[in-house]
Protein backbone atom coordinates (compact mmCIF):
# COMPACT_ATOMS: atom_id res chain seq x y z
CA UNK A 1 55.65 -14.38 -17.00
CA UNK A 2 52.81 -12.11 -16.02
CA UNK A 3 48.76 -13.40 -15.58
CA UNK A 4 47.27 -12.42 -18.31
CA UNK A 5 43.26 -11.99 -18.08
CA UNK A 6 41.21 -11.79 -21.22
CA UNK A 7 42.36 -10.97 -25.01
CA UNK A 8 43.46 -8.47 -27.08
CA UNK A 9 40.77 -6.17 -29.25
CA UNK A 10 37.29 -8.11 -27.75
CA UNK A 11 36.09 -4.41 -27.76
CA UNK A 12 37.81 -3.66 -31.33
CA UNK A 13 36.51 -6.95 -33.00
CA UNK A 14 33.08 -5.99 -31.70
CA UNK A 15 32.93 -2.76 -33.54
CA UNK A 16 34.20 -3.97 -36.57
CA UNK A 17 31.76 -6.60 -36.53
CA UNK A 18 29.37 -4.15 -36.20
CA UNK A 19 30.38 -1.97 -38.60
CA UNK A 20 30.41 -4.31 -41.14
CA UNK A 21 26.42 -5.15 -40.86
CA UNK A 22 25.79 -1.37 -40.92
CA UNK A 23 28.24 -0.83 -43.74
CA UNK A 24 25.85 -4.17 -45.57
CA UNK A 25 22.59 -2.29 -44.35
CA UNK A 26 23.70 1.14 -46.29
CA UNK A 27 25.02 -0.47 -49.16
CA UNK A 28 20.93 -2.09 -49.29
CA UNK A 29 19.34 0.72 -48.66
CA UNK A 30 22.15 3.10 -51.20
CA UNK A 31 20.88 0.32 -53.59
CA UNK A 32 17.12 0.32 -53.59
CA UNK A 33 17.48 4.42 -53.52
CA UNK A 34 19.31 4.03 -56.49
CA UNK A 35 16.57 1.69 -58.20
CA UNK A 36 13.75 4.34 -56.84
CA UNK A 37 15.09 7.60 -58.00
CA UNK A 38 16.29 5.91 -61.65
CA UNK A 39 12.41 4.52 -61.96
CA UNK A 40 10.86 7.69 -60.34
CA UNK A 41 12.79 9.74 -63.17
CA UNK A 42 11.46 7.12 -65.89
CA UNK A 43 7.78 7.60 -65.23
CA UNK A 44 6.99 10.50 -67.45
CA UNK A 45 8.69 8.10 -70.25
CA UNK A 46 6.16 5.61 -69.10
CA UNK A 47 3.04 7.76 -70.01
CA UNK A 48 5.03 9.77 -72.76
CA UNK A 49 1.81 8.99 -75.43
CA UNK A 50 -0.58 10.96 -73.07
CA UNK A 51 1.71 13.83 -73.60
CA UNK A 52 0.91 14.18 -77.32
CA UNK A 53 -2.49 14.20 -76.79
CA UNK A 54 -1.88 17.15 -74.28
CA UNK A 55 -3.41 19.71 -76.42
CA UNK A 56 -6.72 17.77 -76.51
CA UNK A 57 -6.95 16.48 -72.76
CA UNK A 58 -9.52 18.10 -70.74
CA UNK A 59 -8.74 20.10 -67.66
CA UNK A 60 -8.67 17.03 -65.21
CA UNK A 61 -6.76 14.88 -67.38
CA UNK A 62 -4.56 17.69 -67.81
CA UNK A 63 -3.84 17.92 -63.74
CA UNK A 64 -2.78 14.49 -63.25
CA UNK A 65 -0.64 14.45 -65.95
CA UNK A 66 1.42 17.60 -64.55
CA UNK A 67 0.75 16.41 -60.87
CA UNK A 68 2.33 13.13 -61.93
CA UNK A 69 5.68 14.64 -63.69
CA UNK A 70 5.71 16.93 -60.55
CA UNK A 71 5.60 14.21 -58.34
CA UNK A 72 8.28 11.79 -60.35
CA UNK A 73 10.79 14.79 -59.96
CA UNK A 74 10.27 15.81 -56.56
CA UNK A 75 10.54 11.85 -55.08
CA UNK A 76 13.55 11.06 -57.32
CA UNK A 77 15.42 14.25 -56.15
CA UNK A 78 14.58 13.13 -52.19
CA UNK A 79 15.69 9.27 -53.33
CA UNK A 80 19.09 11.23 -54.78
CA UNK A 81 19.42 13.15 -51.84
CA UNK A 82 19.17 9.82 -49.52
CA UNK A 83 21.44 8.66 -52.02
CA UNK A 84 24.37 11.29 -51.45
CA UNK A 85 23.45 10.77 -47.40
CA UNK A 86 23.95 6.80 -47.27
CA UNK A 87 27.29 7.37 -49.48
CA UNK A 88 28.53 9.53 -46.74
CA UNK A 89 27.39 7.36 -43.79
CA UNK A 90 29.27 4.69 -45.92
CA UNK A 91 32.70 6.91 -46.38
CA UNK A 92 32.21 7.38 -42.91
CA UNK A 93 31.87 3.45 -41.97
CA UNK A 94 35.03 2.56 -44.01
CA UNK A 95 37.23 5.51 -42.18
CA UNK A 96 36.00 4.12 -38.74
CA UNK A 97 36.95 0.84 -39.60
CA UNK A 98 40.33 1.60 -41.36
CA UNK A 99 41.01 3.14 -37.44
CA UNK A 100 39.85 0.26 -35.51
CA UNK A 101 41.73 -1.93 -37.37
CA UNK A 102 44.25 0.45 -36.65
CA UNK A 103 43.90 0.09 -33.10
CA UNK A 104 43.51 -3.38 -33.49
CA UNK A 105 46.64 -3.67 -34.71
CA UNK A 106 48.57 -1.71 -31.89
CA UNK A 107 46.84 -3.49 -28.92
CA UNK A 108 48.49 -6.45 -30.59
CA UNK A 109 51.66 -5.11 -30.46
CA UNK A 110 51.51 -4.14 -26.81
CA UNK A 111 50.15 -7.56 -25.88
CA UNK A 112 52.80 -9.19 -27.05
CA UNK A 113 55.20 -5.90 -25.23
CA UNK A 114 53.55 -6.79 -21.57
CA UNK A 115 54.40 -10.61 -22.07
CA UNK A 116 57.84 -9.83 -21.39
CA UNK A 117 56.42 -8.99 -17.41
CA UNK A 118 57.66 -11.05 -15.27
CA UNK A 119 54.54 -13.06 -12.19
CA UNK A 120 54.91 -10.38 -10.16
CA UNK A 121 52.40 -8.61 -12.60
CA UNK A 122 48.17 -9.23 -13.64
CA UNK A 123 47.84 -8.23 -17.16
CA UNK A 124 44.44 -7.19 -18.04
CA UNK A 125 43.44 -6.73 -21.83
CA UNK A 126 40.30 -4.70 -22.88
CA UNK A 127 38.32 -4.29 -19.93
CA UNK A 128 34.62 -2.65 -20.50
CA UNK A 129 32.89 -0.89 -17.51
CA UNK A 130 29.04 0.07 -17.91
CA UNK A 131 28.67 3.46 -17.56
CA UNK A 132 24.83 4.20 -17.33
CA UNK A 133 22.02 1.80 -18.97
CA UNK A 134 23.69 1.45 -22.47
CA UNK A 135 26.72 3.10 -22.36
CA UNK A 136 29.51 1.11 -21.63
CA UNK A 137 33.78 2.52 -21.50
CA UNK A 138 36.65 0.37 -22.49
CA UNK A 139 40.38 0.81 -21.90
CA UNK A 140 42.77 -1.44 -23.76
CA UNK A 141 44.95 -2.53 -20.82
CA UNK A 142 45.39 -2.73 -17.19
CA UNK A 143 48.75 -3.75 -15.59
CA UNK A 144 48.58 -4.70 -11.93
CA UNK A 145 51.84 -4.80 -9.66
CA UNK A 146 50.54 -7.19 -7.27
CA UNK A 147 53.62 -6.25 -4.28
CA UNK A 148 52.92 -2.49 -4.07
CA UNK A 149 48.88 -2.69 -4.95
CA UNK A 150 49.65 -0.36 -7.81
CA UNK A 151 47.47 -0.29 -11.27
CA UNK A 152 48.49 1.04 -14.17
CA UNK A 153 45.82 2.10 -16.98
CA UNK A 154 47.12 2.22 -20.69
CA UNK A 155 45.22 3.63 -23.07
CA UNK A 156 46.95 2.87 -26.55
CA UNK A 157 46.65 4.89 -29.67
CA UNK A 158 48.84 4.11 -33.03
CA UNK A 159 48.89 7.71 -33.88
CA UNK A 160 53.07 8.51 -34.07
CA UNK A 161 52.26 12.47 -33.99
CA UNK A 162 49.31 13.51 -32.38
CA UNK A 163 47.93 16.60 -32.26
CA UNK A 164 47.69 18.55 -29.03
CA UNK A 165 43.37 18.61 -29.26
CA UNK A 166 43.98 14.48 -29.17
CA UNK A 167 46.15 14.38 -26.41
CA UNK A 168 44.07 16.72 -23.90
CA UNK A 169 40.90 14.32 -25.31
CA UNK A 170 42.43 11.48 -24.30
CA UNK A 171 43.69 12.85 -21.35
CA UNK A 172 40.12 13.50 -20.29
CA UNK A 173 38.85 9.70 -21.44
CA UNK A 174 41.67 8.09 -19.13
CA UNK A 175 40.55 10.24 -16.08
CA UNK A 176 36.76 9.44 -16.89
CA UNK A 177 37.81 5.87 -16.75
CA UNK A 178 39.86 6.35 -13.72
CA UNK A 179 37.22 7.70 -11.86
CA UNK A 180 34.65 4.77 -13.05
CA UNK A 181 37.12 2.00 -11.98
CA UNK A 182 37.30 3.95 -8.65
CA UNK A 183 33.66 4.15 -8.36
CA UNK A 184 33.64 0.14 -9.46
CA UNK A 185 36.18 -0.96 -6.79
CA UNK A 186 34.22 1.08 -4.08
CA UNK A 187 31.65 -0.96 -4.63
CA UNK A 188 33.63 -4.23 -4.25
CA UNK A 189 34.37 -2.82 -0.80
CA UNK A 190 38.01 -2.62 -1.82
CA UNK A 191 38.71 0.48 0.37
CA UNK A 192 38.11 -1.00 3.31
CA UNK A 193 40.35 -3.60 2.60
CA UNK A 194 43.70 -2.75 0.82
CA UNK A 195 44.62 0.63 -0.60
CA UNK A 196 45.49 0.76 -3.90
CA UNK A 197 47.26 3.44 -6.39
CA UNK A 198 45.61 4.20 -10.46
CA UNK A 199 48.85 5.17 -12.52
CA UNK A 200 47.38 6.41 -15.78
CA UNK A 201 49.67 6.37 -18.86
CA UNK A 202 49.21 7.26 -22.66
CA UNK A 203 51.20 4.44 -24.81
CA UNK A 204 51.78 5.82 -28.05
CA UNK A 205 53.27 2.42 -29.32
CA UNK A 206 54.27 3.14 -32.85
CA UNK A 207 55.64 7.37 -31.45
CA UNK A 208 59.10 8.62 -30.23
CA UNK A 209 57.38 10.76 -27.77
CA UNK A 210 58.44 9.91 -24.18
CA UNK A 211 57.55 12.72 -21.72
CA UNK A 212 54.68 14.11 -18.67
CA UNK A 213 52.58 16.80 -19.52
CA UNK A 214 49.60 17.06 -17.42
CA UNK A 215 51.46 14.63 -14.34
CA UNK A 216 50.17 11.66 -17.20
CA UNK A 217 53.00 9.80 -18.20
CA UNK A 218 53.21 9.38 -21.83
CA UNK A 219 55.19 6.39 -22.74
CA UNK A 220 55.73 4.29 -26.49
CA UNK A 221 56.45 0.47 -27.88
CA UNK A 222 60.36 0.98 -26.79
CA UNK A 223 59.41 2.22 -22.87
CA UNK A 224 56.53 0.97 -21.68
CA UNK A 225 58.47 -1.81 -20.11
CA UNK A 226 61.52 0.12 -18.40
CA UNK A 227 58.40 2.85 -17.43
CA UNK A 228 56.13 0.48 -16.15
CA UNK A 229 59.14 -1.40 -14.27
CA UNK A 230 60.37 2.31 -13.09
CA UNK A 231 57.24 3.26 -11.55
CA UNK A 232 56.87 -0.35 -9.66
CA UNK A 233 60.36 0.35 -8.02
CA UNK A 234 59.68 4.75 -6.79
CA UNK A 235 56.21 4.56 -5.45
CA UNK A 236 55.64 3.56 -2.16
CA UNK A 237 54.36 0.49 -1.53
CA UNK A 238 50.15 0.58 -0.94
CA UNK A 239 47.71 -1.53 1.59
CA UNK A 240 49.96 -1.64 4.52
CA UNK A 241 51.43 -4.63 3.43
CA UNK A 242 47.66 -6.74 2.38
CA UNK A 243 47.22 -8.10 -0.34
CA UNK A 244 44.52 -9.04 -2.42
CA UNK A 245 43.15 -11.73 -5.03
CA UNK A 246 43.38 -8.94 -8.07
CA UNK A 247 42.98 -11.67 -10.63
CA UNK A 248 39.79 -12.58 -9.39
CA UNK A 249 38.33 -9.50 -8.93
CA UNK A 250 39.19 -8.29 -11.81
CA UNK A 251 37.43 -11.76 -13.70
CA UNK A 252 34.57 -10.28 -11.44
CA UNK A 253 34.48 -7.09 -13.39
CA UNK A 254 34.93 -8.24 -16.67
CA UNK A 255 31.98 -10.66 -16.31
CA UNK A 256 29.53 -8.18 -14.91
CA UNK A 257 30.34 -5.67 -17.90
């Protein structure tokens, strides 16, 4: 059975975690909108005797009266208006989350699919590389075949039919990542060590599709395994015949992220 390093959906539970207190923060703040623009609407019933004494008021009196009816409508239409904007940052929340959970739900499935690898392989699950001050990039596995140096990056989506706009985006997102793991293991000093080989694939786990486009591999739930195993056995075999302790620099990475 493969090494496995770290767990399925740390990055996943994190966003739904946070999520969830921003989905609790708009549902406050959709609240006490609600209370303002209801009692902002209500204050010309407050002072409703002044208004049949209108006739009689002087000038001044007159003013504040109008300046105050004025005001109650204009601040309740901006509270409705924050209203309708928190409601949509809300719908937006609960679609984000239904995904994630979505995601959630597939890394699962191809945790339990890379088990089946026999010691020969390092499984890494969600790794998360800084990519400037706050920014940070995750991919949702890693797959190391420790005899040939080669490292396979899985991105894994539960969409069965994507669209061709999702495929070229994450197309783009697994060479981004590619690059930064590159950029990482330079400065481990890996190059001067052992070479090494990136195989990026696309697992579509709960798809059909099975087929390159772009030279990136994209692979489902039923062939990740006999793919994964495929590519082990054609490419060549990397470093010269060194080897190197992948488990612990990979523990490396994952702690300073």
């Amino acid at each position: 059975m493969a090494k496995v390093i770290g767990t399925v959906g740390d990055y996943s539970k994190k966003l739904i975690r946070k999520r969830k207190i921003f989905k609790f923060v708009i549902l406050v703040f959709l609240a006490t909108y609600i209370f303002f623009a209801i009692y902002t609407l209500f204050i010309p019933l407050i002072y409703k005797d002044y208004f049949y004494f209108f006739p009689f008021l002087n000038f001044k009196s007159k003013f504040i009266l109008i300046g105050l009816v004025i005001f109650s409508v204009v601040v309740s239409l901006i509270f409705i208006y924050e209203v309708y904007n928190f409601y949509k940052d809300y719908k937006s929340i609960n679609r984000k989350l239904f995904g994630v959970r979505k995601g959630f739900e597939a890394e699962k499935k191809v945790e339990s699919i890379l088990s089946k690898l026999n010691d020969d392989y390092l499984v890494i699950h969600d790794l998360i590389l800084r990519i400037g001050k706050k920014k940070k990039a995750n991919i949702d596995h890693i797959v190391i075949y420790k005899p040939k140096n080669l490292i396979f990056l899985l991105e894994t989506k539960s969409v069965v039919n994507p669209t061709d706009k999702q495929i070229k985006f994450w197309y783009r997102f697994i060479y981004f990542f590619k690059d930064k793991l590159i950029e990482l293991l330079k400065k481990e000093n890996l190059e001067n060590e052992v070479d090494y080989k990136i195989i990026p694939i696309l697992l579509l786990v709960n798809s059909n599709i099975h087929k390159t486009i772009s030279k990136i591999p994209i692979s489902n739930g039923k062939t990740i395994l006999d793919d994964i195993n495929k590519y082990s056995k054609a490419y060549k075999s990397y470093g010269k015949g060194k080897s190197i302790n992948w488990e612990e620099l990979f523990r490396k990475l994952k702690k300073i992220s």
